[in-house]
N, C-alpha and C. Protein backbone atom coordinates (compact mmCIF):
# COMPACT_ATOMS: atom_id res chain seq x y z
N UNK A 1 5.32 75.53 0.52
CA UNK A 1 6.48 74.73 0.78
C UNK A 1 6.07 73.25 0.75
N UNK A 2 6.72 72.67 0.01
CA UNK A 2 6.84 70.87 -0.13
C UNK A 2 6.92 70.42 0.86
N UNK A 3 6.84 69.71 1.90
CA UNK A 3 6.81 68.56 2.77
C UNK A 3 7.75 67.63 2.13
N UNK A 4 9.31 67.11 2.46
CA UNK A 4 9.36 65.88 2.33
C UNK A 4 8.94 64.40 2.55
N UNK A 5 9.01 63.93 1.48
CA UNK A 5 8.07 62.63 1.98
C UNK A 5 9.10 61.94 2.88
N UNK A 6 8.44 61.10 3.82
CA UNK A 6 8.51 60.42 4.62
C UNK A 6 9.70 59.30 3.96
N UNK A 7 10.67 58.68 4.81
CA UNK A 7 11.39 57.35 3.90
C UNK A 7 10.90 56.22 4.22
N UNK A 8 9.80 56.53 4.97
CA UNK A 8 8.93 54.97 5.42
C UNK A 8 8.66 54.05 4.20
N UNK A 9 8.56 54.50 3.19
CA UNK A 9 7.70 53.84 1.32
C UNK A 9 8.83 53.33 1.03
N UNK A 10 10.06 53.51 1.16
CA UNK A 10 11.15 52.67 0.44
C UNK A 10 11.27 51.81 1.53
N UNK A 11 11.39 51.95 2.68
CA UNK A 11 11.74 50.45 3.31
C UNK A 11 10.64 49.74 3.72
N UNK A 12 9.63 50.29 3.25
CA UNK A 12 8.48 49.28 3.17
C UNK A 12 8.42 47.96 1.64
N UNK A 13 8.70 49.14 0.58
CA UNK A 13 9.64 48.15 -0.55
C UNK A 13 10.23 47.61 -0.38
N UNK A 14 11.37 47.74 0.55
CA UNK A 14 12.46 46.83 0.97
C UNK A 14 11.83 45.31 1.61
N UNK A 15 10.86 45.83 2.57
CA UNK A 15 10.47 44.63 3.20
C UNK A 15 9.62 43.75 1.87
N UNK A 16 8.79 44.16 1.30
CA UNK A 16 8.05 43.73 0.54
C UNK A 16 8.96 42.61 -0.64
N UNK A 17 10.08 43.30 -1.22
CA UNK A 17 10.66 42.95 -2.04
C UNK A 17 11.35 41.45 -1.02
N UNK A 18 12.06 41.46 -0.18
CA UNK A 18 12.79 40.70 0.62
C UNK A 18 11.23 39.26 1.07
N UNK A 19 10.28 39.76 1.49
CA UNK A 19 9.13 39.04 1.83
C UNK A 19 8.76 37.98 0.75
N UNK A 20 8.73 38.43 -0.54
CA UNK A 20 8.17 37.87 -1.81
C UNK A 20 9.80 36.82 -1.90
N UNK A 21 11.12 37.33 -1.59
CA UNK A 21 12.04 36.46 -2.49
C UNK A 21 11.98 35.17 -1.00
N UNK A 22 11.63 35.88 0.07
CA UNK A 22 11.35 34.12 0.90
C UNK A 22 9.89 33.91 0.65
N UNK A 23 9.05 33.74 0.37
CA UNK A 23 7.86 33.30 -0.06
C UNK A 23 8.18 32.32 -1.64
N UNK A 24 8.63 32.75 -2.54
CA UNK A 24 9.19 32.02 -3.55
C UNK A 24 10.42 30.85 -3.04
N UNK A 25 11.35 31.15 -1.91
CA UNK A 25 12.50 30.39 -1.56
C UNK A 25 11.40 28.97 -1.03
N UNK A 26 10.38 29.39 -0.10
CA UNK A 26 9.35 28.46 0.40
C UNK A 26 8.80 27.26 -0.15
N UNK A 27 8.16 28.28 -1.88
CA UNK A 27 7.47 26.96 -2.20
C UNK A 27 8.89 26.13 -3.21
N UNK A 28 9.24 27.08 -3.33
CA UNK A 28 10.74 25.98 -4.19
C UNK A 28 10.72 24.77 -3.67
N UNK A 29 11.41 24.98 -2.21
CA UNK A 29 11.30 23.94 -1.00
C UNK A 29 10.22 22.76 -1.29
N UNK A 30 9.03 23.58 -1.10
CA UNK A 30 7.65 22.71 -1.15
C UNK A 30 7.79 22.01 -2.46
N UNK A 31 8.53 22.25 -3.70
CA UNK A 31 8.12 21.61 -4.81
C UNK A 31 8.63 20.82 -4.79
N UNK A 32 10.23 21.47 -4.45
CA UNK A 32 11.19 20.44 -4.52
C UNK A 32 11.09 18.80 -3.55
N UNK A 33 10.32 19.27 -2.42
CA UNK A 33 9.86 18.08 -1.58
C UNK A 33 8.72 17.23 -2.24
N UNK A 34 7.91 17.67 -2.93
CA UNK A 34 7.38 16.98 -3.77
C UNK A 34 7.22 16.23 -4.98
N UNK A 35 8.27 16.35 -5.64
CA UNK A 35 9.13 16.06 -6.81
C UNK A 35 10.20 14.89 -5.89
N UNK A 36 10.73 14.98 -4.95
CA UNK A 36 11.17 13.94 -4.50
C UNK A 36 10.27 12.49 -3.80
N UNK A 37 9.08 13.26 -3.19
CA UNK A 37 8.14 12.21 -3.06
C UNK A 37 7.91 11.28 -4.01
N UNK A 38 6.99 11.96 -4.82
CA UNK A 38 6.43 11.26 -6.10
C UNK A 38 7.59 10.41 -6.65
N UNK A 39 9.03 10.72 -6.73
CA UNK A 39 9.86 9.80 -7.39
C UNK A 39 9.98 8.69 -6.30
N UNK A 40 10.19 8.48 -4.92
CA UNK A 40 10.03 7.31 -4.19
C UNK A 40 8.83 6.86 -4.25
N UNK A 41 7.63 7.26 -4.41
CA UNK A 41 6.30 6.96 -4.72
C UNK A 41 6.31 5.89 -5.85
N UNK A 42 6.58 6.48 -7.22
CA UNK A 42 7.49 5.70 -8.37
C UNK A 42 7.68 5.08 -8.24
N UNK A 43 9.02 4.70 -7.42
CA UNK A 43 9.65 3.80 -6.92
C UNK A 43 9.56 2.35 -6.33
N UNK A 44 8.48 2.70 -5.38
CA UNK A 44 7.75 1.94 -4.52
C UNK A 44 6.90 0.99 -5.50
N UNK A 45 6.34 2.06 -6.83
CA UNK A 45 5.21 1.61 -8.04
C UNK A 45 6.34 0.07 -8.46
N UNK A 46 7.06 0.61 -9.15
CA UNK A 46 8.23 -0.38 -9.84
C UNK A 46 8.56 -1.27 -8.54
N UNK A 47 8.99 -1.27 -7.76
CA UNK A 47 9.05 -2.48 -6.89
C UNK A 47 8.27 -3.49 -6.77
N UNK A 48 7.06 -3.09 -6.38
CA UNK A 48 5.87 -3.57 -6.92
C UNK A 48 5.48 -4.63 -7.92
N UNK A 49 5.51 -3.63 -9.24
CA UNK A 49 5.69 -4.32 -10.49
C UNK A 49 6.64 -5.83 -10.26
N UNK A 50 8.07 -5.33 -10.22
CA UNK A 50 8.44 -6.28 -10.26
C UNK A 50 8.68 -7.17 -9.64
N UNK A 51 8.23 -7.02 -7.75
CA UNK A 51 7.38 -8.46 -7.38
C UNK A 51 6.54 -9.67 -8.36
N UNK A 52 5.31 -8.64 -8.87
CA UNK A 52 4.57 -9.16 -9.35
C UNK A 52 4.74 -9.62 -11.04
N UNK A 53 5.37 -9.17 -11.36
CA UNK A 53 6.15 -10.14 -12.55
C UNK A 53 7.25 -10.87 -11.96
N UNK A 54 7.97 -11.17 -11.13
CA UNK A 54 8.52 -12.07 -11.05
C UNK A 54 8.22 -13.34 -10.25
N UNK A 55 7.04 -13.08 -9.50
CA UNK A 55 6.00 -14.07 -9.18
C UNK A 55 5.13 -14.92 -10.21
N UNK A 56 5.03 -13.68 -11.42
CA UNK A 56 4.37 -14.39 -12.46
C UNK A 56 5.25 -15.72 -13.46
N UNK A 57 6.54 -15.38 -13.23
CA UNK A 57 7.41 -16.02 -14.05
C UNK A 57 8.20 -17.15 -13.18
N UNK A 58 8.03 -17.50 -11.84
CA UNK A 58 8.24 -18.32 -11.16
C UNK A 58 6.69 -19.16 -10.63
N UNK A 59 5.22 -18.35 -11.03
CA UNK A 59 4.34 -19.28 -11.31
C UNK A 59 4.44 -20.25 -12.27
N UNK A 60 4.62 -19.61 -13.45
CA UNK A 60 4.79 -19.91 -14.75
C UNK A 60 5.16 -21.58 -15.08
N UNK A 61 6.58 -21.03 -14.64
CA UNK A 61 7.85 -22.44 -14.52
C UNK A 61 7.38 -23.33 -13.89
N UNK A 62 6.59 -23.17 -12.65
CA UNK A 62 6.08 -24.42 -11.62
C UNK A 62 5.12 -24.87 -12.66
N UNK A 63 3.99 -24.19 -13.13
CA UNK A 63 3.21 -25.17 -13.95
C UNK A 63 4.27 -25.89 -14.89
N UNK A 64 4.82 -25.13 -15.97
CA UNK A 64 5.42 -25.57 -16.82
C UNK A 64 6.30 -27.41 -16.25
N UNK A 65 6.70 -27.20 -14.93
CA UNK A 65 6.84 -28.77 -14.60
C UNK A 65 5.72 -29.58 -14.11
N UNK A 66 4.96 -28.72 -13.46
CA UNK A 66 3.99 -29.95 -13.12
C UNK A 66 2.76 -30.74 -14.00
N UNK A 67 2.94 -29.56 -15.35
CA UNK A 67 2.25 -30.17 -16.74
C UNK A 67 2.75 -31.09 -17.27
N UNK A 68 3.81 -31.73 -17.20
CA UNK A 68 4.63 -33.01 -17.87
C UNK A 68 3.73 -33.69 -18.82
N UNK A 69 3.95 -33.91 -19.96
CA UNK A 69 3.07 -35.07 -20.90
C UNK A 69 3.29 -35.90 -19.90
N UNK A 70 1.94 -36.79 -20.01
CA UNK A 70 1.98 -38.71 -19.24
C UNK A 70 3.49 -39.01 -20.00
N UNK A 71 3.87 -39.90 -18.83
CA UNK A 71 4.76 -40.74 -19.46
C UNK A 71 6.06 -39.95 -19.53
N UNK A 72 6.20 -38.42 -19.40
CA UNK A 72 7.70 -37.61 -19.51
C UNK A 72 7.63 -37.78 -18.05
N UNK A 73 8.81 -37.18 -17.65
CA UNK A 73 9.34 -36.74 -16.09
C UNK A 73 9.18 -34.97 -16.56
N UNK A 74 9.18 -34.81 -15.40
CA UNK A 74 8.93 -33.31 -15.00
C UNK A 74 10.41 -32.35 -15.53
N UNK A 75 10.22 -31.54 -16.41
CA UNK A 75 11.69 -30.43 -16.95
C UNK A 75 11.34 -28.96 -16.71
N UNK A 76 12.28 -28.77 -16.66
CA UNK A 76 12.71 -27.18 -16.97
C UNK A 76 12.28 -26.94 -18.37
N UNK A 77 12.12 -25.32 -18.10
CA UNK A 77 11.82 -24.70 -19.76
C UNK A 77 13.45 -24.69 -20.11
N UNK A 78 13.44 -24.81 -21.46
CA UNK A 78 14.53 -24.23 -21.80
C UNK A 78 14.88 -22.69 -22.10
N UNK A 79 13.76 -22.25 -22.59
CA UNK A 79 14.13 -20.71 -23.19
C UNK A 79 12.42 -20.21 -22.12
N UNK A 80 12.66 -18.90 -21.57
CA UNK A 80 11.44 -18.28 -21.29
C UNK A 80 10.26 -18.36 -22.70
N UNK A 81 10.71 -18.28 -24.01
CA UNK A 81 9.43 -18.58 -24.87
C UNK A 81 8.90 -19.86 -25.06
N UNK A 82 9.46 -20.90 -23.91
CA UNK A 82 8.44 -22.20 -24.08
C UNK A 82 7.60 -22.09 -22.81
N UNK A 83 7.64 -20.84 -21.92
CA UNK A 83 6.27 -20.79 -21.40
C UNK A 83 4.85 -20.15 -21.71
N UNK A 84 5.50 -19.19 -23.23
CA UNK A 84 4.29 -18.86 -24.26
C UNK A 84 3.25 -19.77 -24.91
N UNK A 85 4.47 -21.28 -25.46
CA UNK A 85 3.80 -22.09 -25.91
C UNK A 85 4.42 -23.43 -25.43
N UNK A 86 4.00 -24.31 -24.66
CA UNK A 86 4.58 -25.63 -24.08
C UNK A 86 5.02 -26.48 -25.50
N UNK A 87 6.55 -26.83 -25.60
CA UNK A 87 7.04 -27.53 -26.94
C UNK A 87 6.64 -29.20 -26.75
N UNK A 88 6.01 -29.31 -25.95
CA UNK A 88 5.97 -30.68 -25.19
C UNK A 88 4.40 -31.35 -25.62
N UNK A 89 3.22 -30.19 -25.94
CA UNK A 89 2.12 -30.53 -26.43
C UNK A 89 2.10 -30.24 -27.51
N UNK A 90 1.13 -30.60 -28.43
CA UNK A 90 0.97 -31.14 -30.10
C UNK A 90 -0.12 -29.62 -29.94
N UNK A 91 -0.99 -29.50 -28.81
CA UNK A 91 -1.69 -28.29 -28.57
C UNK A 91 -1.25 -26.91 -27.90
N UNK A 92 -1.72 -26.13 -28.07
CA UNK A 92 -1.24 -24.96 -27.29
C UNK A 92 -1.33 -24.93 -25.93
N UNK A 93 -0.33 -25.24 -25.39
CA UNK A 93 -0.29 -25.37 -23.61
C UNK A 93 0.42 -23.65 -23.03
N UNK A 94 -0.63 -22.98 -22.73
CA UNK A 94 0.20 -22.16 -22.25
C UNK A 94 0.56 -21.56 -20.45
N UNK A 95 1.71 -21.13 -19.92
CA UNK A 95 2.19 -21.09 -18.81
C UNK A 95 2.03 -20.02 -18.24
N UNK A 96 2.19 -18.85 -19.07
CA UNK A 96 2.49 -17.58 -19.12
C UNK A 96 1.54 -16.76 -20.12
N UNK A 97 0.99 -15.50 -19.96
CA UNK A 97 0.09 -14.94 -20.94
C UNK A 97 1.08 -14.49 -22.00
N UNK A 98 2.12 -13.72 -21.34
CA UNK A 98 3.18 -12.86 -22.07
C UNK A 98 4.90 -12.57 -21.19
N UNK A 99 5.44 -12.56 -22.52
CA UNK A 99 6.99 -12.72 -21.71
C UNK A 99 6.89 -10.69 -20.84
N UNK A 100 6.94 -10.30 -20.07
CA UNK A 100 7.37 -9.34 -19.26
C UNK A 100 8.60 -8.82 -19.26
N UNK A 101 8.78 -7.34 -19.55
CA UNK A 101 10.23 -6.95 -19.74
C UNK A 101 10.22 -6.48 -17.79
N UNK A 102 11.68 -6.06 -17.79
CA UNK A 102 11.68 -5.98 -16.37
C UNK A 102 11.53 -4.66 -15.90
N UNK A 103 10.90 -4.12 -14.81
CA UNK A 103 10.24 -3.10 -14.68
C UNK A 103 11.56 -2.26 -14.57
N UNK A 104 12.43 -2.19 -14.17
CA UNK A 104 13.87 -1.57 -13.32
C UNK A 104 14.41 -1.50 -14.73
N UNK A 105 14.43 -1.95 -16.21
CA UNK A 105 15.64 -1.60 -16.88
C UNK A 105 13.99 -1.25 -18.29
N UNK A 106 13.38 -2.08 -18.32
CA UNK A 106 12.22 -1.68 -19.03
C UNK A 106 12.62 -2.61 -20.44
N UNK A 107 13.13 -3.44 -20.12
CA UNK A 107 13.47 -4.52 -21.48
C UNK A 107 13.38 -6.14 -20.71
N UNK A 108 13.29 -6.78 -22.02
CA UNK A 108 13.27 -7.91 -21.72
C UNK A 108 14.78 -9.14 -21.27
N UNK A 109 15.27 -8.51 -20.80
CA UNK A 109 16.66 -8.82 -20.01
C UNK A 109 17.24 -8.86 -19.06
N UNK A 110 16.08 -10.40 -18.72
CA UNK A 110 16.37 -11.20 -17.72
C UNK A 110 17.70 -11.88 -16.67
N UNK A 111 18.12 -11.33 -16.21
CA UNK A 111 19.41 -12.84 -15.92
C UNK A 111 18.85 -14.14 -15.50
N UNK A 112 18.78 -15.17 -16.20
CA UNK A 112 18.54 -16.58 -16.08
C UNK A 112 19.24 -17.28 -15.54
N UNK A 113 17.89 -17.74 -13.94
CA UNK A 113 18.77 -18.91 -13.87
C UNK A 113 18.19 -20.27 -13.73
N UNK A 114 19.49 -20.93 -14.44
CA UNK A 114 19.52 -22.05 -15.00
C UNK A 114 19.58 -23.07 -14.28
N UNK A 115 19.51 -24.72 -14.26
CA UNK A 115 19.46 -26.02 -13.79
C UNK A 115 21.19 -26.45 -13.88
N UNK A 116 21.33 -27.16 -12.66
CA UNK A 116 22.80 -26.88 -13.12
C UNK A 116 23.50 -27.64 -14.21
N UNK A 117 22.66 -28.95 -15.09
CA UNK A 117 23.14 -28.82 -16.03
C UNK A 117 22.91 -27.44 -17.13
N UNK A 118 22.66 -26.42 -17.01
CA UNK A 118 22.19 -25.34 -17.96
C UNK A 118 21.27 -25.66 -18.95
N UNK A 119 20.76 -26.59 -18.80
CA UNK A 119 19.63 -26.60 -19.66
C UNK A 119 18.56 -26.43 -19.76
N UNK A 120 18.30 -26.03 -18.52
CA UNK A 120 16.37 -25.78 -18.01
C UNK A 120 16.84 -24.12 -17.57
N UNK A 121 15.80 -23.44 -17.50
CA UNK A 121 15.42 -22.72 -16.55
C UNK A 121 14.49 -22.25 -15.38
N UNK A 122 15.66 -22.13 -13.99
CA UNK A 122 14.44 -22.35 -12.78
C UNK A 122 14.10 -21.03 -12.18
N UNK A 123 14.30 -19.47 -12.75
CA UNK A 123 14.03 -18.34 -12.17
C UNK A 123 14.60 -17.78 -12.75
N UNK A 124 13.61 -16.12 -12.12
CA UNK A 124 14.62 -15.12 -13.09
C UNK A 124 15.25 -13.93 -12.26
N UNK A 125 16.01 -13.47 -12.42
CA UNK A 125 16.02 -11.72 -11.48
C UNK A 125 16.59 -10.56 -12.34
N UNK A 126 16.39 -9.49 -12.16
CA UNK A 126 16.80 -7.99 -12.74
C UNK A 126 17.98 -7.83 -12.56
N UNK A 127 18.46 -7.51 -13.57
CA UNK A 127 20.03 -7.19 -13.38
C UNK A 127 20.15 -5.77 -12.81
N UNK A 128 19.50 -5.21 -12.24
CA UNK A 128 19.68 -3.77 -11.98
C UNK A 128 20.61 -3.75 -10.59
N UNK A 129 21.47 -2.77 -10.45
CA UNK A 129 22.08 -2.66 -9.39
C UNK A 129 21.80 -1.69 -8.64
N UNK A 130 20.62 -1.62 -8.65
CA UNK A 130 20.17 -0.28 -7.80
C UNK A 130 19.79 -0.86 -6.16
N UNK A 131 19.72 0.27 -5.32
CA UNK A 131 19.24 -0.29 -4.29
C UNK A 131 18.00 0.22 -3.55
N UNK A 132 17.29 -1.14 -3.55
CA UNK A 132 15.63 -1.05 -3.32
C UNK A 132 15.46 0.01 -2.09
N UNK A 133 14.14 0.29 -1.79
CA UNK A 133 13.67 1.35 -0.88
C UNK A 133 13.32 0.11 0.07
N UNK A 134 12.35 -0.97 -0.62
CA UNK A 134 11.98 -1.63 0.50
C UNK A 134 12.85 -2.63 0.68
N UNK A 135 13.16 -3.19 2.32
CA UNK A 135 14.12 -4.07 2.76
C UNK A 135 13.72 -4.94 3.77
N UNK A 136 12.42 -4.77 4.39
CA UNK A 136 11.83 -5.48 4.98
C UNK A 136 10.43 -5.38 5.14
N UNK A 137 9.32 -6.27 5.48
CA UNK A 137 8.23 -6.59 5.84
C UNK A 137 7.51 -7.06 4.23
N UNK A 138 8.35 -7.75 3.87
CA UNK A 138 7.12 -8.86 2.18
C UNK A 138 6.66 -9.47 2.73
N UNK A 139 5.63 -9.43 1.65
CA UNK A 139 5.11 -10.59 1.94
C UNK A 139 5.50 -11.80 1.73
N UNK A 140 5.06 -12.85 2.74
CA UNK A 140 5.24 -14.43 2.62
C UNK A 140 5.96 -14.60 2.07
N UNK A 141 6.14 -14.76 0.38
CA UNK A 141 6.01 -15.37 -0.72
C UNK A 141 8.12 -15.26 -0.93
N UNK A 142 8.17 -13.77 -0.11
CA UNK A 142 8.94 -13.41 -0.86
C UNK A 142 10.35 -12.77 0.24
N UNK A 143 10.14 -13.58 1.66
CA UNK A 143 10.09 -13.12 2.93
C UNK A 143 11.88 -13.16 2.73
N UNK A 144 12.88 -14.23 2.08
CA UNK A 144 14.02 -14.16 1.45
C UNK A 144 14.27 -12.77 0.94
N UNK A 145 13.88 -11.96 0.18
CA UNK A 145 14.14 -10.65 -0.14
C UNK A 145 14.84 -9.57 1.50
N UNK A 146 14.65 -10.16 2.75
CA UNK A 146 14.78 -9.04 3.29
C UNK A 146 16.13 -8.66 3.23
N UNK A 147 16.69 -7.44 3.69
CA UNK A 147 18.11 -6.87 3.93
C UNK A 147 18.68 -7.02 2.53
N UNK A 148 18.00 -7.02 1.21
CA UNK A 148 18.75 -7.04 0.01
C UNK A 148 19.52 -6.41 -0.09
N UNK A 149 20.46 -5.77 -0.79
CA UNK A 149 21.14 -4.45 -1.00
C UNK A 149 21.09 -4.16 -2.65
N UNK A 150 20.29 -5.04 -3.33
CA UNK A 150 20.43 -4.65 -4.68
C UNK A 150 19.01 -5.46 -5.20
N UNK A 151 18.66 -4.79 -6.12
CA UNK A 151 17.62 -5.31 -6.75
C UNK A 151 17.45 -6.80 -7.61
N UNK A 152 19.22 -6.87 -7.92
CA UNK A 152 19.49 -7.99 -8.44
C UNK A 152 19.81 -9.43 -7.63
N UNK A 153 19.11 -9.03 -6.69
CA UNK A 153 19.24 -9.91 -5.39
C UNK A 153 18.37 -10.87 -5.25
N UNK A 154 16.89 -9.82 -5.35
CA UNK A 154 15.69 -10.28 -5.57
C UNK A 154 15.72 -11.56 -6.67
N UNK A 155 15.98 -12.70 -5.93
CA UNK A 155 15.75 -13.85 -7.12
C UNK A 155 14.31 -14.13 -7.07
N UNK A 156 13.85 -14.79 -8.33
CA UNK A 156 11.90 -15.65 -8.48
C UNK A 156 12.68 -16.90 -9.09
N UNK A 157 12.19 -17.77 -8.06
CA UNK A 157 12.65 -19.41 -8.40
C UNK A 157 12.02 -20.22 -7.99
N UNK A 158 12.20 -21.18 -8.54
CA UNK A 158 11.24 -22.10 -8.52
C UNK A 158 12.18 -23.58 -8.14
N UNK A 159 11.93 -24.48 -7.23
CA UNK A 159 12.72 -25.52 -7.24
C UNK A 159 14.14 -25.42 -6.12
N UNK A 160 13.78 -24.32 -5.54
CA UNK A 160 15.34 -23.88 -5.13
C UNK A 160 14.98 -23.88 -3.69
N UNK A 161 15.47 -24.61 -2.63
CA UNK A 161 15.09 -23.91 -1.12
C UNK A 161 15.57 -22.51 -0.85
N UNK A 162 15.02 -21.56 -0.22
CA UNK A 162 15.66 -20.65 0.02
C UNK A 162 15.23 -20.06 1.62
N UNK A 163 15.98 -19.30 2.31
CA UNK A 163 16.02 -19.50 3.67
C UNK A 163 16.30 -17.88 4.23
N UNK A 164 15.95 -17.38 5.09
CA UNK A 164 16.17 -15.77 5.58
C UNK A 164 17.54 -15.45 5.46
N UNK A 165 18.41 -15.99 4.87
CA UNK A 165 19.75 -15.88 4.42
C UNK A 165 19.75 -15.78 2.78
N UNK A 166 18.45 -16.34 1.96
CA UNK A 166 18.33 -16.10 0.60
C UNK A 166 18.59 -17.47 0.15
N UNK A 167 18.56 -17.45 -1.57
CA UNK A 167 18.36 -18.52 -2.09
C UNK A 167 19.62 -19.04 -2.40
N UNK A 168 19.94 -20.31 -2.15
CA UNK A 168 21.50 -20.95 -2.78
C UNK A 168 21.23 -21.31 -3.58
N UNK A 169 22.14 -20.29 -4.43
CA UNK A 169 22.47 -20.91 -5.84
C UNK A 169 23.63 -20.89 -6.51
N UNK A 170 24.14 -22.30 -7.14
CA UNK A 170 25.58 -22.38 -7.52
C UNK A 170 26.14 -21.30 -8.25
N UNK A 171 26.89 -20.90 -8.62
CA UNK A 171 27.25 -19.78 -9.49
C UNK A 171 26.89 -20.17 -10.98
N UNK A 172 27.32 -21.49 -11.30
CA UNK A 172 26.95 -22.35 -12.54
C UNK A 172 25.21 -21.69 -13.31
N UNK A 173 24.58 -21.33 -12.28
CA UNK A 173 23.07 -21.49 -12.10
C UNK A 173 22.80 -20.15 -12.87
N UNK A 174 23.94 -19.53 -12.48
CA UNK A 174 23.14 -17.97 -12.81
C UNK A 174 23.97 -17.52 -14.98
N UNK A 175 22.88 -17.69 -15.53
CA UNK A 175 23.07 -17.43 -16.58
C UNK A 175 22.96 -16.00 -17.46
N UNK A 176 24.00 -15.37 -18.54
CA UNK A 176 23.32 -14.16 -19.04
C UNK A 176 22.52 -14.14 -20.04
């Protein structure tokens, strides 16, 4: 005579099967938390960046005035490519190594701003309307940035007072 088997083996499958679909639900979780890191990680990268290019391009401009030929008064660039090559020396004066596209759109499309006759330019910022991760603790340089709400906030200027309320600038100023 046969012995029936026991039904212990199927609901041990049961558990097994049920065990494995939360063990997979787990690391989903885990990936998915990590895949979100790394993109604020990213994030943080590009912020970054474009501190540091837009520090570079509000260095830039300050030389670009305080190089004046003898005998000129101190100007504005007109176009960002006269800090490639200064139009003002007979030699290659340069301000800038290379024009920088903007880290947030990844092109070279700046919003300029301008002198309020529009003929110089005294800074630049990202037109991006995104809103930054970081909102407080910059450095020094850049201590105006806090409580931004948009990336396009972040102005680099040169010539401009600007104050924990941010930089005033006429509307005239801000060019596309």
């Amino acid at each position: 005579m046969v012995k029936p088997r026991p039904q212990t083996s199927a609901r041990l499958a049961g558990f097994t099967y049920i065990g494995l679909l939360l063990v997979i639900a787990v690391i989903g979780l885990a990936a998915g938390s990590a895949i979100q890191l790394g993109a604020i990680s990213q994030r943080r990268q590009v912020e970054d960046e474009l501190m540091f290019v837009g520090l570079q391009y509000k260095r830039a401009i300050r030389s670009y005035f305080e190089a004046a030929p003898p005998g000129a008064t101190a100007a504005a660039p007109a176009r960002l490519e006269d800090l490639l090559r200064d139009p003002r020396f007979p030699q290659v004066k340069r301000h800038i190594r290379r024009l920088y596209a903007d880290p947030l759109t990844g092109k070279n499309d700046w919003v300029l701003i301008r002198t309020l006759d529009g003929q110089g330019i005294l800074g630049v910022h990202s037109r991006s309307p995104e809103t930054p991760i970081r909102v407080d603790n910059f450095p020094d340089e850049f201590f105006h940035f806090k409580g931004k709400k948009r990336y396009a906030d972040w102005v680099f200027v040169y010539g401009v007072v600007c104050t924990d309320a941010g930089c005033e600038l006429a509307p005239s100023q801000r060019a596309e």
